[in-house]
C-alpha atoms as a PDB file:
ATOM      1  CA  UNK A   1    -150.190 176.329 111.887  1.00  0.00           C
ATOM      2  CA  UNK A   2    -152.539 179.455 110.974  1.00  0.00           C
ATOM      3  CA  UNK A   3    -152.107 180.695 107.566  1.00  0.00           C
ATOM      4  CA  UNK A   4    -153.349 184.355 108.758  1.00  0.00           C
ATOM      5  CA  UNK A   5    -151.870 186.762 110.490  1.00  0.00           C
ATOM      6  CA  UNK A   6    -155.181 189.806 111.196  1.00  0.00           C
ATOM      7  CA  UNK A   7    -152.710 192.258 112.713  1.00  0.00           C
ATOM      8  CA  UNK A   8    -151.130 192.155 108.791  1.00  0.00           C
ATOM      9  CA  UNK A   9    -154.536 192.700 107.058  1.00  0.00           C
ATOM     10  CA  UNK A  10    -155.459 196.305 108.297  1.00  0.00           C
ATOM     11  CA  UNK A  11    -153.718 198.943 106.607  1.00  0.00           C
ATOM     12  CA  UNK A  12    -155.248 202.013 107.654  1.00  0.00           C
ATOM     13  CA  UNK A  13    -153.523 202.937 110.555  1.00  0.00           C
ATOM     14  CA  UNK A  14    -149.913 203.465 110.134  1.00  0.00           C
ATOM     15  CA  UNK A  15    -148.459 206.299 112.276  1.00  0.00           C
ATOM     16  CA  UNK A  16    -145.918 208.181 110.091  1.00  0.00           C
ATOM     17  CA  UNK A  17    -144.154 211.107 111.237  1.00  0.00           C
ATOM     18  CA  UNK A  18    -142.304 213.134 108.736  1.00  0.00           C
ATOM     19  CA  UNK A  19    -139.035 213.851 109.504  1.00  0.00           C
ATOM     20  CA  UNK A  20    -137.726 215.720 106.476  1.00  0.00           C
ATOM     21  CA  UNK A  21    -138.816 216.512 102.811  1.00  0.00           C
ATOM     22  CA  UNK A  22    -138.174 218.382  99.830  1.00  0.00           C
ATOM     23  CA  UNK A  23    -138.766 217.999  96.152  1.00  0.00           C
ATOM     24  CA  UNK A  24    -140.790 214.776  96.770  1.00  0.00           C
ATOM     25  CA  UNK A  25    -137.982 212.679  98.907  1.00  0.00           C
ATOM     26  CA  UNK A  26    -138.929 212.132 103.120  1.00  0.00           C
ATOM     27  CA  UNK A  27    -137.512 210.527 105.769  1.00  0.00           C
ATOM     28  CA  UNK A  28    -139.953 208.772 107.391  1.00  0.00           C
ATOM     29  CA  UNK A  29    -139.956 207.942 111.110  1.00  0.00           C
ATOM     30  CA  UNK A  30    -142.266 205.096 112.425  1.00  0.00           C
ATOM     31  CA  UNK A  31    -142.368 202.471 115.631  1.00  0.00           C
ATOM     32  CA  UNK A  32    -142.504 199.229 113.250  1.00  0.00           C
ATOM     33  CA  UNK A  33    -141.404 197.905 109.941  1.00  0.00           C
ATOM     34  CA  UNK A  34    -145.131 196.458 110.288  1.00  0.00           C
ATOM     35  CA  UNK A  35    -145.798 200.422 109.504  1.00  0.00           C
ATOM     36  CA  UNK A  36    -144.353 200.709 105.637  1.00  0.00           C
ATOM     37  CA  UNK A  37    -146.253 200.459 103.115  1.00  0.00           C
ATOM     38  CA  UNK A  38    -147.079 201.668  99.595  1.00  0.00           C
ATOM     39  CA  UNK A  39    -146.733 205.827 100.417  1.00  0.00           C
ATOM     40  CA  UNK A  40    -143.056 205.055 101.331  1.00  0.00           C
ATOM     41  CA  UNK A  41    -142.190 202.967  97.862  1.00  0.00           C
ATOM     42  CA  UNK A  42    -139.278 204.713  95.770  1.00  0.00           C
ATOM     43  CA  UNK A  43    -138.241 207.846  97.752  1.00  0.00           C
ATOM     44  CA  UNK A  44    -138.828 207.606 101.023  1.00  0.00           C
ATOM     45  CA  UNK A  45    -136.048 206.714 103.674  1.00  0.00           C
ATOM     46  CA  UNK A  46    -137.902 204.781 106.540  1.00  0.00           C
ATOM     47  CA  UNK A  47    -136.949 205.054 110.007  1.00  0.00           C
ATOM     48  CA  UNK A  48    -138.326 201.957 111.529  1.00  0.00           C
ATOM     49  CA  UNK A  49    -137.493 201.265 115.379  1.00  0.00           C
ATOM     50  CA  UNK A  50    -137.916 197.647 114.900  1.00  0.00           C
ATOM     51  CA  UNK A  51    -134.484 195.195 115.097  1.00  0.00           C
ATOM     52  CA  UNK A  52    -133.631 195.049 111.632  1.00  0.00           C
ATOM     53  CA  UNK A  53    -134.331 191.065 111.263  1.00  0.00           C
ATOM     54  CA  UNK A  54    -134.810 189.227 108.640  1.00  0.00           C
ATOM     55  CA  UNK A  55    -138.509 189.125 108.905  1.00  0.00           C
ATOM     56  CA  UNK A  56    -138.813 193.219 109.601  1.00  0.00           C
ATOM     57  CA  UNK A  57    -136.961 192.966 106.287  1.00  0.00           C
ATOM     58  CA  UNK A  58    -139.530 191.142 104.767  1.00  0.00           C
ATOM     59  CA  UNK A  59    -142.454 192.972 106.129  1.00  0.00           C
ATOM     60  CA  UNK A  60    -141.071 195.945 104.199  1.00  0.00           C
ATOM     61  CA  UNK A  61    -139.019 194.744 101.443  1.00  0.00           C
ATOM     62  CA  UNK A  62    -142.597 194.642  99.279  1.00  0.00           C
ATOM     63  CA  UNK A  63    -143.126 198.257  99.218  1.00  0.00           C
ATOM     64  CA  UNK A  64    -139.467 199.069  97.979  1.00  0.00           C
ATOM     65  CA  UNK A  65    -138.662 202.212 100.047  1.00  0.00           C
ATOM     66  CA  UNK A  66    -135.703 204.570  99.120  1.00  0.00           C
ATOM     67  CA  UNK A  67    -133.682 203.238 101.933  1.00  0.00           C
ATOM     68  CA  UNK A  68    -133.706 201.566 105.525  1.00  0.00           C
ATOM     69  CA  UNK A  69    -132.443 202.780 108.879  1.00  0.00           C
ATOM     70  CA  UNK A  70    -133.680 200.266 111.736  1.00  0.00           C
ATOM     71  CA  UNK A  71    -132.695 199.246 115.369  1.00  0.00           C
ATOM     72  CA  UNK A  72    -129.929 196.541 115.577  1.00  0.00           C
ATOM     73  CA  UNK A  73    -131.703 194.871 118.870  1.00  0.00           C
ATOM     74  CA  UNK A  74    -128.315 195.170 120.511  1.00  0.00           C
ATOM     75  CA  UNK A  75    -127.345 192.595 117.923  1.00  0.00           C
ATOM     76  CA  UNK A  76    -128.220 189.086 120.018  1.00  0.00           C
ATOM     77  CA  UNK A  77    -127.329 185.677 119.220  1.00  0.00           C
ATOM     78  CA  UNK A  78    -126.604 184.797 115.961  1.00  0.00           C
ATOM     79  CA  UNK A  79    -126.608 188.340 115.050  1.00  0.00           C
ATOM     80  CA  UNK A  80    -130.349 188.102 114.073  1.00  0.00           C
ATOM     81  CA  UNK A  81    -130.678 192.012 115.086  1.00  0.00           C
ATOM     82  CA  UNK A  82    -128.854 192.993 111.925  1.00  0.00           C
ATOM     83  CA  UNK A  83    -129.530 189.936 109.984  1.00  0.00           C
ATOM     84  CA  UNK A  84    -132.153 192.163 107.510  1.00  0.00           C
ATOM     85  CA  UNK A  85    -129.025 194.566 106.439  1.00  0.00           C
ATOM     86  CA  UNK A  86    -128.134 191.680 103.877  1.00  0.00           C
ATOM     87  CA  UNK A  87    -131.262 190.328 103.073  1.00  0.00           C
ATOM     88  CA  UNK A  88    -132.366 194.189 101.979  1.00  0.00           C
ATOM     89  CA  UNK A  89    -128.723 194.410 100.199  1.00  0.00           C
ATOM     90  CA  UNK A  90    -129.778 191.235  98.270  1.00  0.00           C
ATOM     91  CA  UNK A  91    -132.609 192.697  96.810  1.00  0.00           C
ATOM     92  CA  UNK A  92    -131.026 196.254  96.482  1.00  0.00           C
ATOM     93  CA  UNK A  93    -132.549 198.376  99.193  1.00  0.00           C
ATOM     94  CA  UNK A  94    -129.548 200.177 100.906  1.00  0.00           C
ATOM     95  CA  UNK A  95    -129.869 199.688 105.051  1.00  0.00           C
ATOM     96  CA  UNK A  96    -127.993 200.623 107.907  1.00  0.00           C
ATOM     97  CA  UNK A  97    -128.915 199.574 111.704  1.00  0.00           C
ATOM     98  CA  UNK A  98    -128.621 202.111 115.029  1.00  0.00           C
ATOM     99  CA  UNK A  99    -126.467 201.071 118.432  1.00  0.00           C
ATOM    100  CA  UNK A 100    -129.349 199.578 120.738  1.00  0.00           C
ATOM    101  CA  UNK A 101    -127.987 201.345 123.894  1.00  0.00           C
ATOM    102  CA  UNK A 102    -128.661 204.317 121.766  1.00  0.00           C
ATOM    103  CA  UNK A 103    -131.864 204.411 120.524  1.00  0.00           C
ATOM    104  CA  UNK A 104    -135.616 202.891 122.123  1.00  0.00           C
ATOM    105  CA  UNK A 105    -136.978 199.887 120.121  1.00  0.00           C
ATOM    106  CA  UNK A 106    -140.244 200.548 119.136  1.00  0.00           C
ATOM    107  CA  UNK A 107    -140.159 204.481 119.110  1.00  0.00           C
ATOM    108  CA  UNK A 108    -139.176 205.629 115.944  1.00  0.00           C
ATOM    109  CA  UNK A 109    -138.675 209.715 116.683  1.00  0.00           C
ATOM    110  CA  UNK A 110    -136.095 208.591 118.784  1.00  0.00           C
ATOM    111  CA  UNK A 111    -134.548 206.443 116.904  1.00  0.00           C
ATOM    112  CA  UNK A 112    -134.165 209.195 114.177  1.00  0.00           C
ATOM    113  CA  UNK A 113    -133.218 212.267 117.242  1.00  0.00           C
ATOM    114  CA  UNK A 114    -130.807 210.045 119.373  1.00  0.00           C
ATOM    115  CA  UNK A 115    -129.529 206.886 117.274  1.00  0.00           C
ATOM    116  CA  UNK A 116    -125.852 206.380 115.858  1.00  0.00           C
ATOM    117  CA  UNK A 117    -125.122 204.150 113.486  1.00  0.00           C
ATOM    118  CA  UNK A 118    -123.655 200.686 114.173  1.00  0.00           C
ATOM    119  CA  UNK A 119    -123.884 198.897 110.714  1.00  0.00           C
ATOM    120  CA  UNK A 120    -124.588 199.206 106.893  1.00  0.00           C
ATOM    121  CA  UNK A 121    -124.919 197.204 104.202  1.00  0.00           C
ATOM    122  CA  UNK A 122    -122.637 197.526 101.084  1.00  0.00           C
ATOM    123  CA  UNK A 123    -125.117 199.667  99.171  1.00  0.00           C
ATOM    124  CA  UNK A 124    -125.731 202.354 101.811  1.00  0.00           C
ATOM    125  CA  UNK A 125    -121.791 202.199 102.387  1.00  0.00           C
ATOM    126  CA  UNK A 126    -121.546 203.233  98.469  1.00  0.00           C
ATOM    127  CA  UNK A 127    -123.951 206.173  99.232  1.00  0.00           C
ATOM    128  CA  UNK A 128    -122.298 207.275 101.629  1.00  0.00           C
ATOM    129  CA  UNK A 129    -123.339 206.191 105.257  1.00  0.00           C
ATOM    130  CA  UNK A 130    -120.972 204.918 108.099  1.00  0.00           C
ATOM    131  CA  UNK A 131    -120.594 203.543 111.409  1.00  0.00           C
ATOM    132  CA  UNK A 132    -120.737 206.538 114.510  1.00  0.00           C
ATOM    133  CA  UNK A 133    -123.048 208.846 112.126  1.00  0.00           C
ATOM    134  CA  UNK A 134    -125.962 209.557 113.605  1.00  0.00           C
ATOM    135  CA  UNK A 135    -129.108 208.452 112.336  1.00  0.00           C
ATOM    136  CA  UNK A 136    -130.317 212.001 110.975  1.00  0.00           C
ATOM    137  CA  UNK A 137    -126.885 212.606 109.076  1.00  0.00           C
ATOM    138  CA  UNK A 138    -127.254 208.615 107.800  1.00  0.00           C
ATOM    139  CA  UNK A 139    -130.837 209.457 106.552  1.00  0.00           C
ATOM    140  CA  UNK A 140    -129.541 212.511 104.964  1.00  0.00           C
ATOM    141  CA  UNK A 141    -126.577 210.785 103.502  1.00  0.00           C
ATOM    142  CA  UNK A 142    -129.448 208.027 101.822  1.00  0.00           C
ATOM    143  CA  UNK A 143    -131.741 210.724 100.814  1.00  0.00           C
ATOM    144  CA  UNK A 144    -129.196 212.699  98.739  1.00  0.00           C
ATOM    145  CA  UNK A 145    -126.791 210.590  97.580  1.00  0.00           C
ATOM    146  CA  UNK A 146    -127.181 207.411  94.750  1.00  0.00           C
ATOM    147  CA  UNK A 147    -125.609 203.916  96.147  1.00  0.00           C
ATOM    148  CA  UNK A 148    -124.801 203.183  91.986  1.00  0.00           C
ATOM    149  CA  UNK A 149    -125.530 199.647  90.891  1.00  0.00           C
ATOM    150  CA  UNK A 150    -128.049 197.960  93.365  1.00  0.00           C
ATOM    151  CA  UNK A 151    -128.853 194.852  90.890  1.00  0.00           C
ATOM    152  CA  UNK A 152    -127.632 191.615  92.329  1.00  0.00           C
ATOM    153  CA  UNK A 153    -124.098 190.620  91.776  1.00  0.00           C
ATOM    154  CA  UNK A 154    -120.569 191.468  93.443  1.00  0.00           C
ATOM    155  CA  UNK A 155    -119.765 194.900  94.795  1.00  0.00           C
ATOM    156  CA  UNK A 156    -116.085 195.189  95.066  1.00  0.00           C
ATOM    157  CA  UNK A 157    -114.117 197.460  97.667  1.00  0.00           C
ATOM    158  CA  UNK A 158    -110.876 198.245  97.168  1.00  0.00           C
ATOM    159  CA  UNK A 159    -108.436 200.431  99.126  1.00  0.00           C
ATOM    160  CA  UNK A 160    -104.820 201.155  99.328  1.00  0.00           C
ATOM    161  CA  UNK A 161    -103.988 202.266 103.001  1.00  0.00           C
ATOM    162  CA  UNK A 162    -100.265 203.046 102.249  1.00  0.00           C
ATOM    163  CA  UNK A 163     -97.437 203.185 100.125  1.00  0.00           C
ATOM    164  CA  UNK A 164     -93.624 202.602 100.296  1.00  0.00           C
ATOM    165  CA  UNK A 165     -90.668 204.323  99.627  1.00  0.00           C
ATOM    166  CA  UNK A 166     -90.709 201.634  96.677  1.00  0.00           C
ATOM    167  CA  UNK A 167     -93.887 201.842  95.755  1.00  0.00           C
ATOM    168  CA  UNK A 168     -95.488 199.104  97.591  1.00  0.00           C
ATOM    169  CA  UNK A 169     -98.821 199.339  98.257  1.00  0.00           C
ATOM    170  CA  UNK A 170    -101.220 198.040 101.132  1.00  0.00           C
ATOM    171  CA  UNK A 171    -104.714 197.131  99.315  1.00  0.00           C
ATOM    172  CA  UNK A 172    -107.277 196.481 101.431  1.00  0.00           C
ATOM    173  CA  UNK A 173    -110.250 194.279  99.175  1.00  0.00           C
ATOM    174  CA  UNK A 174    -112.502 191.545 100.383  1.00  0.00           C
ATOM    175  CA  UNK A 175    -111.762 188.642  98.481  1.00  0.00           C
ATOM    176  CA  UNK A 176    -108.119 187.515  96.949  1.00  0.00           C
ATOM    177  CA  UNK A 177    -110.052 187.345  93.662  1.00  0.00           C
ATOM    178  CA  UNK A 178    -110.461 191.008  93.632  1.00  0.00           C
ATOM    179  CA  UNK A 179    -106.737 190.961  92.735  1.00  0.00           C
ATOM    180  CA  UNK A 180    -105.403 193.227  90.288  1.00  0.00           C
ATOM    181  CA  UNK A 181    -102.435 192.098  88.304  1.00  0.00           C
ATOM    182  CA  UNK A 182    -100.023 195.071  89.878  1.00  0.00           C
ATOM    183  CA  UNK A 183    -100.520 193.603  92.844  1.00  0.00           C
ATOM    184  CA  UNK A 184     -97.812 191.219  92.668  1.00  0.00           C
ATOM    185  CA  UNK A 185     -95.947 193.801  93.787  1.00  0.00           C
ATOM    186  CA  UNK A 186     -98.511 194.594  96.572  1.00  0.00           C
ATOM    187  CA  UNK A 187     -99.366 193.631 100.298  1.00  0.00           C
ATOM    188  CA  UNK A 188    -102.932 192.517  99.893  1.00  0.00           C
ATOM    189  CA  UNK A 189    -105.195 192.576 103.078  1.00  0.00           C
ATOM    190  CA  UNK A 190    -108.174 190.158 102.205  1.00  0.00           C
ATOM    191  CA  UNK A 191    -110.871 188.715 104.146  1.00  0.00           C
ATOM    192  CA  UNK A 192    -111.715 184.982 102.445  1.00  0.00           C
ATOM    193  CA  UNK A 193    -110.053 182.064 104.133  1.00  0.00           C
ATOM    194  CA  UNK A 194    -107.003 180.851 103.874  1.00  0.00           C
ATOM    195  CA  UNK A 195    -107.561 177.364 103.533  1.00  0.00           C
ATOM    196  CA  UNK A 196    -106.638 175.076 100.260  1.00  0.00           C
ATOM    197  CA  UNK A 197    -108.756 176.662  97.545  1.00  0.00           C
ATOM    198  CA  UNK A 198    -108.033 180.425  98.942  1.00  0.00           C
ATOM    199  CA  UNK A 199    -104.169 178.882  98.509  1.00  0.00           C
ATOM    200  CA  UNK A 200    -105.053 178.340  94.607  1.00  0.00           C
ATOM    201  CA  UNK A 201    -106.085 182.223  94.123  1.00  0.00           C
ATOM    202  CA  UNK A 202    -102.837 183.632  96.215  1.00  0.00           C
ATOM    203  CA  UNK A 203    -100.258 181.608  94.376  1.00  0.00           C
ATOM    204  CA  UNK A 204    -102.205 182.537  91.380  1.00  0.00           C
ATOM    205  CA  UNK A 205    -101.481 186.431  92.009  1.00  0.00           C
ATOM    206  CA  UNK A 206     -98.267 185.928  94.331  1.00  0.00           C
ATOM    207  CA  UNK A 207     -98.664 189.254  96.187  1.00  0.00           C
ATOM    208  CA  UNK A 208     -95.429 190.207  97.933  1.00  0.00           C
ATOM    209  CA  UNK A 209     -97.832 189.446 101.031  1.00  0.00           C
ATOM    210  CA  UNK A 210    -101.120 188.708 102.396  1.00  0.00           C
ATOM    211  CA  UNK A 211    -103.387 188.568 104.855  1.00  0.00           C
ATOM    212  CA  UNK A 212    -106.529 186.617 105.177  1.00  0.00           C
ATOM    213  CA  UNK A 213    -109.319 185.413 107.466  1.00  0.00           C
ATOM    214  CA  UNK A 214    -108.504 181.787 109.184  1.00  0.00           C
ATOM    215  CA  UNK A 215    -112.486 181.186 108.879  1.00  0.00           C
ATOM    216  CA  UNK A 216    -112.730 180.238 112.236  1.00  0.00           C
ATOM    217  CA  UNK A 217    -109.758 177.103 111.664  1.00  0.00           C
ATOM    218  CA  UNK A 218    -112.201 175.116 110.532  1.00  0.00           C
ATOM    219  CA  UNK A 219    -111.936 171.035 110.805  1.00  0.00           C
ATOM    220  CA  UNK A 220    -108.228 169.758 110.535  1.00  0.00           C
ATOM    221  CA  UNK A 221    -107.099 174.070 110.757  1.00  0.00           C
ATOM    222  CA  UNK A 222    -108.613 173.943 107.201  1.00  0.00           C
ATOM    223  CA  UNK A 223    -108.658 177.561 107.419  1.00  0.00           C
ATOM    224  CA  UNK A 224    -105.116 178.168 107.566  1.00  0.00           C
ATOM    225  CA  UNK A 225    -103.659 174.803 105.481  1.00  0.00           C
ATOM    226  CA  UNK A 226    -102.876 177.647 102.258  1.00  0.00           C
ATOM    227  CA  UNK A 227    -100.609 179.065 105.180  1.00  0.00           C
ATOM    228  CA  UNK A 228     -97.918 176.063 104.101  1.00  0.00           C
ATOM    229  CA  UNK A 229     -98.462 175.915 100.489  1.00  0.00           C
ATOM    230  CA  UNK A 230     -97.840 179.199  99.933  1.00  0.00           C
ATOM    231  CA  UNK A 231     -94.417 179.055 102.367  1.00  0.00           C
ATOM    232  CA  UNK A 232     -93.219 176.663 100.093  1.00  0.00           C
ATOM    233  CA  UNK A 233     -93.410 179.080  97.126  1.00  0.00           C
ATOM    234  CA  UNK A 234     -91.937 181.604  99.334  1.00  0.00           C
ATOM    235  CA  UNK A 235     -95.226 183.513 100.210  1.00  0.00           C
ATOM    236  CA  UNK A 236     -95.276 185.730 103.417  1.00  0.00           C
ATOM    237  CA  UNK A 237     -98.492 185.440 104.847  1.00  0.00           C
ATOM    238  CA  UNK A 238    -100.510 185.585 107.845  1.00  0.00           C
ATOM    239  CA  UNK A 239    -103.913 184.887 109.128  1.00  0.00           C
ATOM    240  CA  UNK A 240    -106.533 187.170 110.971  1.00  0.00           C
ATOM    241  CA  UNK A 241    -108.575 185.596 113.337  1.00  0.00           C
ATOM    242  CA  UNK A 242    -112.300 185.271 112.425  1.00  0.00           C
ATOM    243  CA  UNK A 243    -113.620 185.825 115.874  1.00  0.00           C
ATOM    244  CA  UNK A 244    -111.489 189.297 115.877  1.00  0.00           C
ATOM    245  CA  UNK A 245    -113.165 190.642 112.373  1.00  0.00           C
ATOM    246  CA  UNK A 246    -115.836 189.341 110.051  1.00  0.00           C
ATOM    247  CA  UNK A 247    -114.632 186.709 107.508  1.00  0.00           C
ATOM    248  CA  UNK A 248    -115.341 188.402 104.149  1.00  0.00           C
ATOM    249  CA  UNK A 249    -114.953 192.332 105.540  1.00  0.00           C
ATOM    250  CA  UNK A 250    -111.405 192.835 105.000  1.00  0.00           C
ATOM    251  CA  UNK A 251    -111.966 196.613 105.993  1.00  0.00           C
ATOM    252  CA  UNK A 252    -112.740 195.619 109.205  1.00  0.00           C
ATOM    253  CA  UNK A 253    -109.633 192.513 109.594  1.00  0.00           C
ATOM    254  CA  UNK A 254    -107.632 195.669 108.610  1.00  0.00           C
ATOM    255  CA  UNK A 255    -109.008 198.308 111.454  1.00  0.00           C
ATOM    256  CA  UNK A 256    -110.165 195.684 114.012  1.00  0.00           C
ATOM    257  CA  UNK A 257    -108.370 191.868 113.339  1.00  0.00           C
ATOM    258  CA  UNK A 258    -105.723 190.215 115.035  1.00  0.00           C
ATOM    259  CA  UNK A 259    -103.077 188.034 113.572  1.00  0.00           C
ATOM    260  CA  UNK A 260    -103.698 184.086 114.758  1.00  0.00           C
ATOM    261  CA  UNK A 261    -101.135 182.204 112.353  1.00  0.00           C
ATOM    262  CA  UNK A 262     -98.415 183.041 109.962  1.00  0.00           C
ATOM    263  CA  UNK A 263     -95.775 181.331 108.135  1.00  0.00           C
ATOM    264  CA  UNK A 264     -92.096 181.671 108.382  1.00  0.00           C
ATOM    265  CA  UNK A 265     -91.673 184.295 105.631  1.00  0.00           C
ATOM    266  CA  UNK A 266     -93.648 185.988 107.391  1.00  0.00           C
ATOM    267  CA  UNK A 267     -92.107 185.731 110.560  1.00  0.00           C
ATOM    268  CA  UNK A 268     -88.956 186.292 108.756  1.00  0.00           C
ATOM    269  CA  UNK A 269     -90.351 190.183 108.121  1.00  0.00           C
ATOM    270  CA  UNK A 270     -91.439 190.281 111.991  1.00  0.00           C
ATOM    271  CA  UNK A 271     -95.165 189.420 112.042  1.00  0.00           C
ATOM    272  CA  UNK A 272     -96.099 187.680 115.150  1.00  0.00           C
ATOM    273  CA  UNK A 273     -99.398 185.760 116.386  1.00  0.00           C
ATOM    274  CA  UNK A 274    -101.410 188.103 118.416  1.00  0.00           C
ATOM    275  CA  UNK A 275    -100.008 191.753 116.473  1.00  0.00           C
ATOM    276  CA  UNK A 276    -102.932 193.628 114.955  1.00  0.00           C
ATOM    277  CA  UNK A 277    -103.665 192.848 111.442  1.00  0.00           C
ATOM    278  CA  UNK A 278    -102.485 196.760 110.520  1.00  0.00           C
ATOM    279  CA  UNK A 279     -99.427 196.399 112.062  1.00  0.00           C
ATOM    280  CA  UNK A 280     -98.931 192.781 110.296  1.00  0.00           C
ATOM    281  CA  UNK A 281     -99.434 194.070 107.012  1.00  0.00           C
ATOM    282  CA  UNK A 282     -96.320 197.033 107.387  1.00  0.00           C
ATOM    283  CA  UNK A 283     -94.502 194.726 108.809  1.00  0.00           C
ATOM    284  CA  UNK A 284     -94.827 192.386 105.436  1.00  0.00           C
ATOM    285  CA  UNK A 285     -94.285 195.988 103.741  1.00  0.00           C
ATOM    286  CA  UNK A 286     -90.849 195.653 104.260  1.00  0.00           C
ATOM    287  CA  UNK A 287     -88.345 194.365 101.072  1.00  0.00           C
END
């Protein structure tokens, strides 16, 4: 296997073409991640029209830009189009990737002109960018605003979506171990799977009702066994079928999922296989 790679030795021509600046902050458009390097470290956004891979990620993750907007590469198997977002998350550059069918690979102007956005990481979520912007507002969004803590560790969301005439509360968070105490009195909408352990942490907070992921079944419906433990303390619970939302984004189970299993409290408060996971989680609003 060679251990050199000449097109990664010169340096000293990497088209850039400035986008936007003031008081020392650009966005930086270019037709490869192959193209960052050292100018763009610390306050530059780059505007790469390479898929945002893991190894794009790597070609730029040395010179530590601002932020990343790249191509998603219309996703492809195994999602390796947007595979980079997390890999730059884990090392605390915030990303987001553009729609393919709206934006050339390999031509970064348009890219930045035409692109809309199709998928962030957690820390350019926290500054500010979301899906269906377009690329120029995302860069803008990245430019101005601070994404807070970008150190390793856990970043929790957390979201109440509605309230009852009694004060019940829909919280949307990622994990059932983002529970709050009050929530005992709360509908959580999680996105972990409901399986034996995940069991453990509900009956633990006993939430007046919950949703989770059914990560996939799993072996033996592993994914779903917490769904009769937690029936037999009376829980009300339902799960949200992993090929319908992301296990672990519990934003999107909440906008996007569908309900694959419940258990008979549930069912007693009129959730049904197949309802959307929104609709599921008023239903287990109810008293």
């Amino acid at each position: 296997m060679a251990e050199e790679a000449p097109l990664l030795n010169d340096e000293a021509d990497h088209p850039h073409d400035v986008m936007w600046e003031k008081d020392g902050r650009r966005v930086v458009a270019m037709d490869s991640a192959r193209y960052v390097d050292s100018r763009n470290r610390d306050c530059d956004v780059v505007v790469p029209s390479s898929y945002l891979g893991v190894l794009p990620a790597r070609l730029m993750a040395p010179h530590r830009p601002r932020a990343v907007i790249g191509h998603d590469g219309c996703i492809g198997k195994d999602g390796a189009g947007i595979a980079g977002l997390w890999y730059l998350e884990a090392i605390g550059i915030p990303a987001a990737a553009a729609d393919g069918m709206t934006a050339e690979l390999g031509n970064g102007i348009d890219l930045y002109e035409t692109g809309i956005i199709s998928r962030v990481n957690i820390l350019a979520e926290r500054a500010g960018v979301a899906e269906g912007m377009t690329v120029a507002e995302a860069a803008e969004v990245l430019i101005t605003n601070d994404p807070g803590d970008v150190s390793a560790g856990t970043k929790i969301r957390r979201e109440s979506m509605a309230t009852s005439d009694t004060g019940r509360e829909i919280i949307v968070t990622d994990s059932i171990v983002f529970a709050l105490p009050e929530d005992t009195n709360n509908v959580l909408v999680t996105a972990g799977h409901t399986g034996r352990s995940g069991a453990k942490f509900l009956l633990e907070v006993s939430p007046h009702g919950f949703i989770c992921s059914d990560g996939g079944m799993s072996k033996n419906k592993a994914g779903i066994a917490g769904l009769e433990t937690t029936e037999e303390y009376g829980l009300a619970g339902a799960c949200c079928d992993a090929w319908s939302a992301p296990v672990g984004d519990a934003f999107k189970a909440y906008l996007e999922g569908t309900i694959s299993a419940c258990n008979q409290p549930a069912r007693d408060r009129g959730v049904e296989i197949g309802m959307s996971v929104k609709d599921a989680a008023f239903a287990l609003l109810q008293e």
